[in-house]
C-alpha atoms as a PDB file:
ATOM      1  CA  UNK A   1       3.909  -6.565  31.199  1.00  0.00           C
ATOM      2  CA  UNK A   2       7.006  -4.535  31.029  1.00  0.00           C
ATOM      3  CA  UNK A   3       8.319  -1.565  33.557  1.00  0.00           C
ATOM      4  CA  UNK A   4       9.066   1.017  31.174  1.00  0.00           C
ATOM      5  CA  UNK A   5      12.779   2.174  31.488  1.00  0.00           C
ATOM      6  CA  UNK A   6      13.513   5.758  32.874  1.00  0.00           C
ATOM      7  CA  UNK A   7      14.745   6.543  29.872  1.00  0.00           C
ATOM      8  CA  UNK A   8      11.636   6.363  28.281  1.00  0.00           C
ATOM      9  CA  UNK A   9       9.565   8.724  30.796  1.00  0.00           C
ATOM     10  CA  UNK A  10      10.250  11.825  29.321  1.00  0.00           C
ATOM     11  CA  UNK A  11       8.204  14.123  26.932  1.00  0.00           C
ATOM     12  CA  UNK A  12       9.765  13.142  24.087  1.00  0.00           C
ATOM     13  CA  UNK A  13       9.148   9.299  23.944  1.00  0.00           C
ATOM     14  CA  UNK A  14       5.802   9.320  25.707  1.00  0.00           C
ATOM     15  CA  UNK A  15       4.481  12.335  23.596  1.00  0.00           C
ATOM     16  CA  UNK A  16       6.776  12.884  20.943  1.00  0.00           C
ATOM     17  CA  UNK A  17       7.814  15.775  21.609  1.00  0.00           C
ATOM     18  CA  UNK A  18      10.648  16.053  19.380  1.00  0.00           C
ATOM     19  CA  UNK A  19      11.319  17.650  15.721  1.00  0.00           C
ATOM     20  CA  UNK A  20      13.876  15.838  13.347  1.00  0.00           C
ATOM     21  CA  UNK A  21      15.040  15.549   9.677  1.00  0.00           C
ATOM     22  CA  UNK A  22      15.944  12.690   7.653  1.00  0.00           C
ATOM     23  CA  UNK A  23      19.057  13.788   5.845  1.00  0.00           C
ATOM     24  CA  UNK A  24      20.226  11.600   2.541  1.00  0.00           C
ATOM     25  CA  UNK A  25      24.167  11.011   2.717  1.00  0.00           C
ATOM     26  CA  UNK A  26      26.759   9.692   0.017  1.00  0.00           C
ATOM     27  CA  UNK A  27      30.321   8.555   0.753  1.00  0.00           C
ATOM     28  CA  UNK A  28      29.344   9.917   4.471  1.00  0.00           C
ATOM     29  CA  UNK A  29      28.803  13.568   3.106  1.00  0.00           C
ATOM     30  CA  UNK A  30      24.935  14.963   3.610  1.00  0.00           C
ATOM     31  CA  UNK A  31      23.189  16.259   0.682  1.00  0.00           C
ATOM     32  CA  UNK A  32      20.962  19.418   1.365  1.00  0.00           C
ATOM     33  CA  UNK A  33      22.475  19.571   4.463  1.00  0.00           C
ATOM     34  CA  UNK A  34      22.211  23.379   4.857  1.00  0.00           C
ATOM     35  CA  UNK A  35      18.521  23.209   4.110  1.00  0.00           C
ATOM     36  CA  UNK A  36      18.169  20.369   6.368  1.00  0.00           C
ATOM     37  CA  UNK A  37      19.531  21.798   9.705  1.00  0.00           C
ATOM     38  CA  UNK A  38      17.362  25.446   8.635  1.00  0.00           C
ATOM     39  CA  UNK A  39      14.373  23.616   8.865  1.00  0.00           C
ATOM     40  CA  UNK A  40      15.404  21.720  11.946  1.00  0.00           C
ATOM     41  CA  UNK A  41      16.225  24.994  13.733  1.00  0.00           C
ATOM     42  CA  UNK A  42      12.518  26.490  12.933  1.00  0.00           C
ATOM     43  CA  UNK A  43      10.478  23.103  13.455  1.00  0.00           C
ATOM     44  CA  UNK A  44      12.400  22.814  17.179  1.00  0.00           C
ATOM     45  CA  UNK A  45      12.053  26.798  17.873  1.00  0.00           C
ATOM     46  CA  UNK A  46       8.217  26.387  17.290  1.00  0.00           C
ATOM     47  CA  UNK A  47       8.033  23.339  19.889  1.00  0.00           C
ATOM     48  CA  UNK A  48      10.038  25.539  22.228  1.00  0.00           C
ATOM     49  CA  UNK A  49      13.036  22.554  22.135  1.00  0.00           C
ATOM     50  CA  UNK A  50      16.317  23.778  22.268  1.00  0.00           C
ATOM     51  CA  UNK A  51      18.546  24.746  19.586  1.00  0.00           C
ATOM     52  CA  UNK A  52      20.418  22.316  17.450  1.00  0.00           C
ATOM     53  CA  UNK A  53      22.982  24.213  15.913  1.00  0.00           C
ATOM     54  CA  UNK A  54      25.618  23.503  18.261  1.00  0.00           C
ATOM     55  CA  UNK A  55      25.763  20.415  18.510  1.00  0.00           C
ATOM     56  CA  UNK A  56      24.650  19.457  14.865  1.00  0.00           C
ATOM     57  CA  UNK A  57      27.518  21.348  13.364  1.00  0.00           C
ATOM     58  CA  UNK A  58      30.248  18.176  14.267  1.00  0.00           C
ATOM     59  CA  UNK A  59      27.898  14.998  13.173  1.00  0.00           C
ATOM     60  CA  UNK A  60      29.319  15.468   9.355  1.00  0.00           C
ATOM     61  CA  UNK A  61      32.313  14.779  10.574  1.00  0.00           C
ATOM     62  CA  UNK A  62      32.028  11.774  12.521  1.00  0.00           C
ATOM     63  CA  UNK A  63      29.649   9.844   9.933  1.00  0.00           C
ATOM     64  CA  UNK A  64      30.772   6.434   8.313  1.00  0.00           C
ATOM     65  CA  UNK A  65      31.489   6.769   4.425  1.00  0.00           C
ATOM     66  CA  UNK A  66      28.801   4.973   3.455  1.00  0.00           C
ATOM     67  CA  UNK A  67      27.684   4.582  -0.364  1.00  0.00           C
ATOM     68  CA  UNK A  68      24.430   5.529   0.266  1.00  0.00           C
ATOM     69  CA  UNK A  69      23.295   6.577   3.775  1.00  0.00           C
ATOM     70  CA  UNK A  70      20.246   8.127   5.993  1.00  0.00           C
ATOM     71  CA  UNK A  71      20.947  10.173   8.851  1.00  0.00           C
ATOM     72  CA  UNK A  72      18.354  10.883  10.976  1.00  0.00           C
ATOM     73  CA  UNK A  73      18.605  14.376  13.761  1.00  0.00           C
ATOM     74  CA  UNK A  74      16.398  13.904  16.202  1.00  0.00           C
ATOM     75  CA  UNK A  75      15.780  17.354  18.729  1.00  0.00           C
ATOM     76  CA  UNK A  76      14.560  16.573  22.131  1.00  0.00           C
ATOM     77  CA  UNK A  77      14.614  18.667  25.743  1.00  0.00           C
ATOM     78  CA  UNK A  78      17.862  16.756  26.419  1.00  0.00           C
ATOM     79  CA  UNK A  79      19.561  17.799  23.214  1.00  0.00           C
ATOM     80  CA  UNK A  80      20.360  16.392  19.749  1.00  0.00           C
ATOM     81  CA  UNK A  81      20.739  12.676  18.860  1.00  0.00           C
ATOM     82  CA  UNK A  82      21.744  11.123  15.834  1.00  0.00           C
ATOM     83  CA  UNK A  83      21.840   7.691  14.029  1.00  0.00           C
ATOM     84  CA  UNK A  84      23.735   7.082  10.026  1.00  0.00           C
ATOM     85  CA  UNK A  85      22.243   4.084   8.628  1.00  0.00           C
ATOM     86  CA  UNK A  86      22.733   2.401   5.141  1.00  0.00           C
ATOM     87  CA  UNK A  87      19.930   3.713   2.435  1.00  0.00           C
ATOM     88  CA  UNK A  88      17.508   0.858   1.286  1.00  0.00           C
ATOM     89  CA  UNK A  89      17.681   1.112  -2.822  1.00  0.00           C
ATOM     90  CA  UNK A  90      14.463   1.729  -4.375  1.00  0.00           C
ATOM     91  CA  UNK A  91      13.278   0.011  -7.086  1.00  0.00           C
ATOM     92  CA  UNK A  92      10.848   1.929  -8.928  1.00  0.00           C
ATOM     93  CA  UNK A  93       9.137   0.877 -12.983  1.00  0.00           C
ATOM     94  CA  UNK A  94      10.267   3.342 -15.420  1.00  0.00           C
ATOM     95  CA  UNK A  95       6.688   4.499 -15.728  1.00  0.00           C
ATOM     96  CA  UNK A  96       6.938   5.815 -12.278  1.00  0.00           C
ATOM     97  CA  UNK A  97       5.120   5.137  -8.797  1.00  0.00           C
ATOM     98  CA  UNK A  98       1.615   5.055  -7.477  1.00  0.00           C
ATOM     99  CA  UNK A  99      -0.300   7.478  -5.400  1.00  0.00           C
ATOM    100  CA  UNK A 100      -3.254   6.496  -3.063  1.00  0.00           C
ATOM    101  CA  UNK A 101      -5.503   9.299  -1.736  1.00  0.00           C
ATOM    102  CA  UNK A 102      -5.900   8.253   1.586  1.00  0.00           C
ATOM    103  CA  UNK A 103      -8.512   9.534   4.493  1.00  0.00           C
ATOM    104  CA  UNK A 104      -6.002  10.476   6.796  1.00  0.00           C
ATOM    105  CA  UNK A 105      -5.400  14.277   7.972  1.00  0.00           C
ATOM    106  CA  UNK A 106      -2.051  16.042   8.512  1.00  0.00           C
ATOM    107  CA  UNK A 107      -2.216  17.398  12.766  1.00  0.00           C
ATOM    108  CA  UNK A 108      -4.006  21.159  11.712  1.00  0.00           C
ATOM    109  CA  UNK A 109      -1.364  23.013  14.040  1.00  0.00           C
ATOM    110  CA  UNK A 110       1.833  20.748  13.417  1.00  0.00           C
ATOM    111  CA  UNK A 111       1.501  19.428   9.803  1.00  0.00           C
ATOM    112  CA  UNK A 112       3.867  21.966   8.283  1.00  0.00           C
ATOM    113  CA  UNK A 113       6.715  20.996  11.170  1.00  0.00           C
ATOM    114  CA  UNK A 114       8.944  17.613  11.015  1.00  0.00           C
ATOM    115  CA  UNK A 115       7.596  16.334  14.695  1.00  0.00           C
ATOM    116  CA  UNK A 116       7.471  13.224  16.392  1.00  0.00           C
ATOM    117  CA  UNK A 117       3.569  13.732  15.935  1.00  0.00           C
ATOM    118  CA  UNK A 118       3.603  10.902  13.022  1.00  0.00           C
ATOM    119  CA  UNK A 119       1.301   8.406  13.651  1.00  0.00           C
ATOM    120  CA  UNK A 120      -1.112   9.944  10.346  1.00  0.00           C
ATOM    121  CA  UNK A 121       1.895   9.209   8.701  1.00  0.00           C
ATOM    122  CA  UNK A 122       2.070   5.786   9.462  1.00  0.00           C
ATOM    123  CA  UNK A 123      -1.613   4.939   8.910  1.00  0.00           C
ATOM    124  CA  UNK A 124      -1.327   6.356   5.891  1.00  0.00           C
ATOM    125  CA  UNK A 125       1.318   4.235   4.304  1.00  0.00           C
ATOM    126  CA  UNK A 126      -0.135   1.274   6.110  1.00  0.00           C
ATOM    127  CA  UNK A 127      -3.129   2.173   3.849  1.00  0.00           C
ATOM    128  CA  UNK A 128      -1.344   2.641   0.662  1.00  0.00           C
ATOM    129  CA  UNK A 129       0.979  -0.696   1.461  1.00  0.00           C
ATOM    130  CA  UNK A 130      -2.175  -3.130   1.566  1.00  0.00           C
ATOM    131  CA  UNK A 131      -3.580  -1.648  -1.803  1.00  0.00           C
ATOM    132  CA  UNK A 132      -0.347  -1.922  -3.714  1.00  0.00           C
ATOM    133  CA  UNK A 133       0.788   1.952  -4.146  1.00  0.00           C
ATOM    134  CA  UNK A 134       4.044   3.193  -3.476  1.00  0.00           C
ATOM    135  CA  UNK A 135       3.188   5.983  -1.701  1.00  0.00           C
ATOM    136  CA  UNK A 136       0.151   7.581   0.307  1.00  0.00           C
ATOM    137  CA  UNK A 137      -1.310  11.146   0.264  1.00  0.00           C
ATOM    138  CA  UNK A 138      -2.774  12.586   3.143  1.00  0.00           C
ATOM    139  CA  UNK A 139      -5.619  15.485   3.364  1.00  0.00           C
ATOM    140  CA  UNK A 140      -5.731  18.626   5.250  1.00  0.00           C
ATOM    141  CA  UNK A 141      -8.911  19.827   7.423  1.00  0.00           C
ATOM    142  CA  UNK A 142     -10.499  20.988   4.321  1.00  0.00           C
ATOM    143  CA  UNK A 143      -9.732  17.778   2.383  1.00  0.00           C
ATOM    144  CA  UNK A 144      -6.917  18.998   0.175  1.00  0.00           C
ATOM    145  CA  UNK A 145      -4.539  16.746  -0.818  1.00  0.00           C
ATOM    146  CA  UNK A 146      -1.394  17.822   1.005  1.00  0.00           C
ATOM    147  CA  UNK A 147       1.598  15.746   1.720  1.00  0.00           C
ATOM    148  CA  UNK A 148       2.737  12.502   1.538  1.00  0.00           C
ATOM    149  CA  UNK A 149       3.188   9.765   3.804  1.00  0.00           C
ATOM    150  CA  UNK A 150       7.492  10.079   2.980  1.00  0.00           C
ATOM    151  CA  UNK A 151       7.617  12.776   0.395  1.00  0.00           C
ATOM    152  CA  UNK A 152       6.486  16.191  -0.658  1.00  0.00           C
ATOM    153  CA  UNK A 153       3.976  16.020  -3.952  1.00  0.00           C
ATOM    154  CA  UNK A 154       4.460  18.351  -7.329  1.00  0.00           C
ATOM    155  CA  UNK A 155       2.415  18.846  -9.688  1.00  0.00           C
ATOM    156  CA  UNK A 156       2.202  20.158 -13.329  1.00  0.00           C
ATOM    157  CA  UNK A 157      -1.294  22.370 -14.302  1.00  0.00           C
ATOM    158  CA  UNK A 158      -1.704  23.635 -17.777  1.00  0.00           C
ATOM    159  CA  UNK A 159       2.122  23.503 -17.570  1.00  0.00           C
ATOM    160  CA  UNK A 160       2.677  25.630 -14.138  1.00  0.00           C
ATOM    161  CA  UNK A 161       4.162  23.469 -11.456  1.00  0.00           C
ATOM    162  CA  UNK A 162       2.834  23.403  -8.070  1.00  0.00           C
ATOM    163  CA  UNK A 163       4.027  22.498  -4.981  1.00  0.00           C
ATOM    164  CA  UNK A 164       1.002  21.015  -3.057  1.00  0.00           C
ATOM    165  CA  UNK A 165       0.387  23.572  -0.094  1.00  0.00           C
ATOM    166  CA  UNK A 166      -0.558  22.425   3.823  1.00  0.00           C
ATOM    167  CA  UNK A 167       1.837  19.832   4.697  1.00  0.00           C
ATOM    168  CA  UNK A 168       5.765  19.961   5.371  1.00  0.00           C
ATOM    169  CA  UNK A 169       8.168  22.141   3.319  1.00  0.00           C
ATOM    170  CA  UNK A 170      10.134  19.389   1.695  1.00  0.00           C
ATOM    171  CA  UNK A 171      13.501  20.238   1.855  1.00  0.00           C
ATOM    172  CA  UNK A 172      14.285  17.719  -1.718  1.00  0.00           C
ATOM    173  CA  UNK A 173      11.012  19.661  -3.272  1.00  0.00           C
ATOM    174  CA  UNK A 174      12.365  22.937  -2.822  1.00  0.00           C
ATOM    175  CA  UNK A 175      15.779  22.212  -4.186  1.00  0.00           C
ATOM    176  CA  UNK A 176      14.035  20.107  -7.127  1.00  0.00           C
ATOM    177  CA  UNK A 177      11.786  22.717  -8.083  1.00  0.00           C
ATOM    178  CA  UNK A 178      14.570  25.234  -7.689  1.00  0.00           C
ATOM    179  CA  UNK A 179      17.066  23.669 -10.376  1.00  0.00           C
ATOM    180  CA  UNK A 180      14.093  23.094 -12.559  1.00  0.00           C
ATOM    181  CA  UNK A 181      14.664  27.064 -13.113  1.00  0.00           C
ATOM    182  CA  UNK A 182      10.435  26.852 -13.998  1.00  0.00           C
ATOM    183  CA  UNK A 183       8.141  29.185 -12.350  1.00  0.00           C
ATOM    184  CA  UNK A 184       6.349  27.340  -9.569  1.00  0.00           C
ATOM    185  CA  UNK A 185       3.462  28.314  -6.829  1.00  0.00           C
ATOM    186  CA  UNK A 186       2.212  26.588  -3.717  1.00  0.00           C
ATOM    187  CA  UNK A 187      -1.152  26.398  -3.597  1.00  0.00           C
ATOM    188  CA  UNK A 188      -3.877  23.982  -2.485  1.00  0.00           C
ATOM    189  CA  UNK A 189      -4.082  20.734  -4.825  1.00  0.00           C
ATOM    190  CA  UNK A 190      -7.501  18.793  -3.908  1.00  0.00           C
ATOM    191  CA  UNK A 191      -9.412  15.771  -5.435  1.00  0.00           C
ATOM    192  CA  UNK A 192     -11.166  18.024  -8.209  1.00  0.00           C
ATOM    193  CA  UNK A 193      -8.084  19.211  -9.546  1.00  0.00           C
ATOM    194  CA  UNK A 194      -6.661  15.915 -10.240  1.00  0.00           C
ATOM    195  CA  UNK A 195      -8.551  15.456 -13.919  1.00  0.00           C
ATOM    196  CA  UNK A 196      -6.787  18.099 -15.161  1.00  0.00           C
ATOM    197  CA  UNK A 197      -3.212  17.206 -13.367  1.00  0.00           C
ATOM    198  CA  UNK A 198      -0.922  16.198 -16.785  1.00  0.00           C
ATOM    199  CA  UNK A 199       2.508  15.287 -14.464  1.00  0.00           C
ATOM    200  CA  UNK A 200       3.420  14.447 -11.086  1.00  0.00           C
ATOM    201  CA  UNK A 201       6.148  13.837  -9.286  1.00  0.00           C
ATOM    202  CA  UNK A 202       7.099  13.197  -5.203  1.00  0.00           C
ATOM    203  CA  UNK A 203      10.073  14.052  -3.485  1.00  0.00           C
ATOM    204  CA  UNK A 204      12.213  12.776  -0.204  1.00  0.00           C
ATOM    205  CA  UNK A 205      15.400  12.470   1.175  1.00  0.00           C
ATOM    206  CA  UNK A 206      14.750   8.749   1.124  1.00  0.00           C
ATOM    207  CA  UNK A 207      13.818   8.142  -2.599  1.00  0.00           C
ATOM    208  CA  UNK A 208      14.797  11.217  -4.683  1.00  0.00           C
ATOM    209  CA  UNK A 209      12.061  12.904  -7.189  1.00  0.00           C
ATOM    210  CA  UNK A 210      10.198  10.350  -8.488  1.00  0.00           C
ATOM    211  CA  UNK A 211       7.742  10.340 -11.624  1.00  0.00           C
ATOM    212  CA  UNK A 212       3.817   9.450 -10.804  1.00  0.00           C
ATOM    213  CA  UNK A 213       2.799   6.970 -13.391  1.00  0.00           C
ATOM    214  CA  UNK A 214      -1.189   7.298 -12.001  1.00  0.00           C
ATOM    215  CA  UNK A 215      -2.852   8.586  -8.557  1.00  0.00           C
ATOM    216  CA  UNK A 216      -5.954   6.777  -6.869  1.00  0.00           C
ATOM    217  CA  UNK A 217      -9.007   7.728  -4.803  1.00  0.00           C
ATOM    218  CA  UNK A 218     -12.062   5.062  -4.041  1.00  0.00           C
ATOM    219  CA  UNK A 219     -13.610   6.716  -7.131  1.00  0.00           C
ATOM    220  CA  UNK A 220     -11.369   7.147  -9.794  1.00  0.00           C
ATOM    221  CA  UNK A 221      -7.697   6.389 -11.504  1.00  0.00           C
ATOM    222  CA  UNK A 222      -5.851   9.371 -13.015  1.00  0.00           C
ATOM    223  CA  UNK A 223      -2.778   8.446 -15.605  1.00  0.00           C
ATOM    224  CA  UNK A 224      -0.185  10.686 -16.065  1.00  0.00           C
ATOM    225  CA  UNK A 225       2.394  11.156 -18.100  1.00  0.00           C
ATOM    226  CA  UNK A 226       5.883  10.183 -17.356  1.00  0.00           C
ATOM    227  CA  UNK A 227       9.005  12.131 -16.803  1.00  0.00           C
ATOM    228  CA  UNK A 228      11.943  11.044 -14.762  1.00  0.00           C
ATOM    229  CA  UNK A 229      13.953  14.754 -13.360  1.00  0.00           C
ATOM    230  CA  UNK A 230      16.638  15.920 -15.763  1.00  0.00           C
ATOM    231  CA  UNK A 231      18.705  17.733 -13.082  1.00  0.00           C
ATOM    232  CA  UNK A 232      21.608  16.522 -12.370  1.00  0.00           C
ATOM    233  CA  UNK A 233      21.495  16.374  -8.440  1.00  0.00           C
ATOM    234  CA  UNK A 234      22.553  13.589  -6.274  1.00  0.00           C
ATOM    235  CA  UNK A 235      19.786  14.085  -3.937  1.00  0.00           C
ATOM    236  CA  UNK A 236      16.977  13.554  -6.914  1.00  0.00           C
ATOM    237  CA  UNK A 237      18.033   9.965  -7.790  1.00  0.00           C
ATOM    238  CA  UNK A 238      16.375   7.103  -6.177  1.00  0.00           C
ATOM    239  CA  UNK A 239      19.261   5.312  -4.106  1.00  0.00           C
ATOM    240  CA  UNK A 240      20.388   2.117  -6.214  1.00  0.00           C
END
């Protein structure tokens, strides 16, 4: 048994209560960045943590140049803290990734805020990792299907895209479904409306906008049709 450190007796590593963003970097520059920090301000506001601003607006400046790079903002009580880390490439088949419908629920008060509330996150892609699929979704209290484990999920209705409504506001989603220049609604996306679901994509600072190839549930396998993003945005591609 180990004597946990003072450091670690705070709120914000026994409770995690903290709010961050995972911010996609090339040559040391961050992509989104604006949207990134916006997002960061509301998520700590709501937790009552202070504001980032401040001290956010220097890390830019002081991050390595690396080819392709994750930085991580991390809000706390005691302030901002940072870490730039290389990007892991992902490989994905040009038919796209797979989608497992997991059991897992989003927190019903803090699943539309980045927190450090993530443990459904975790089981989730533990559950999608032993079956094979690239990604998990997760459910809301009502069962809707309504983020993923790592990304935000899109998808295409009778030709209208949706962005799936009840989790986080992805900030790669929004910009995605932005340069599309397509209409687009949120709304609720749940297991009955996945027959009729022609295209799919997910989207995350740490793999870009990816095409579904099919989605999963214990029941059923829907295929989709493939189609890799056509705008030209750094922050769309999977890192290489």
């Amino acid at each position: 048994m180990t004597r946990l450190p003072d450091a670690y007796a705070g709120s914000a590593w026994l409770h995690g209560l903290t709010a961050f963003t995972t911010v996609r970097t090339q040559a040391g520059a961050p992509l989104l960045w604006d949207a990134h920090l916006a997002r960061l301000r509301a998520d700590a506001a709501v937790l009552g943590l202070p504001d980032p601003a401040a001290e956010a607006e220097g890390v830019p400046d002081r991050l390595d140049a690396l080819p392709e790079g994750r930085l991580r903002l991390t809000v706390t009580p005691d302030g901002l803290f940072w870490s730039h880390a290389p990007l892991a490439p992902v490989r994905v088949p040009r038919a796209g990734v797979t989608l497992w419908c997991s059991d897992v629920q989003v927190h019903p008060q803090l699943g539309a805020h980045k927190t450090g509330n993530y443990v459904p996150y975790l089981l989730a892609a533990r559950a999608a990792a032993t079956r094979g699929h690239f990604e998990a979704l997760l459910r809301g209290e009502r069962g809707a299907l309504v983020d993923g484990s790592r990304t935000s999920l899109i998808v295409e209705v009778r030709g209208e895209l949706i962005a799936a409504a009840g989790g986080l506001p992805g900030v790669t989603r929004a910009a995605f479904l932005a340069a599309t220049g397509r209409a687009w609604r949120t709304a609720p996306v749940t297991s009955q409306d996945l027959p009729g679901v022609a295209r799919a994509w997910i989207a995350g600072s740490g793999v870009g906008v990816l095409p579904v190839a099919a989605i999963y549930d214990d029941a059923s396998t829907y295929t989709l049709a493939s189609s890799w993003p056509t705008a030209r945005h750094p922050a769309f591609h999977p890192p290489r």
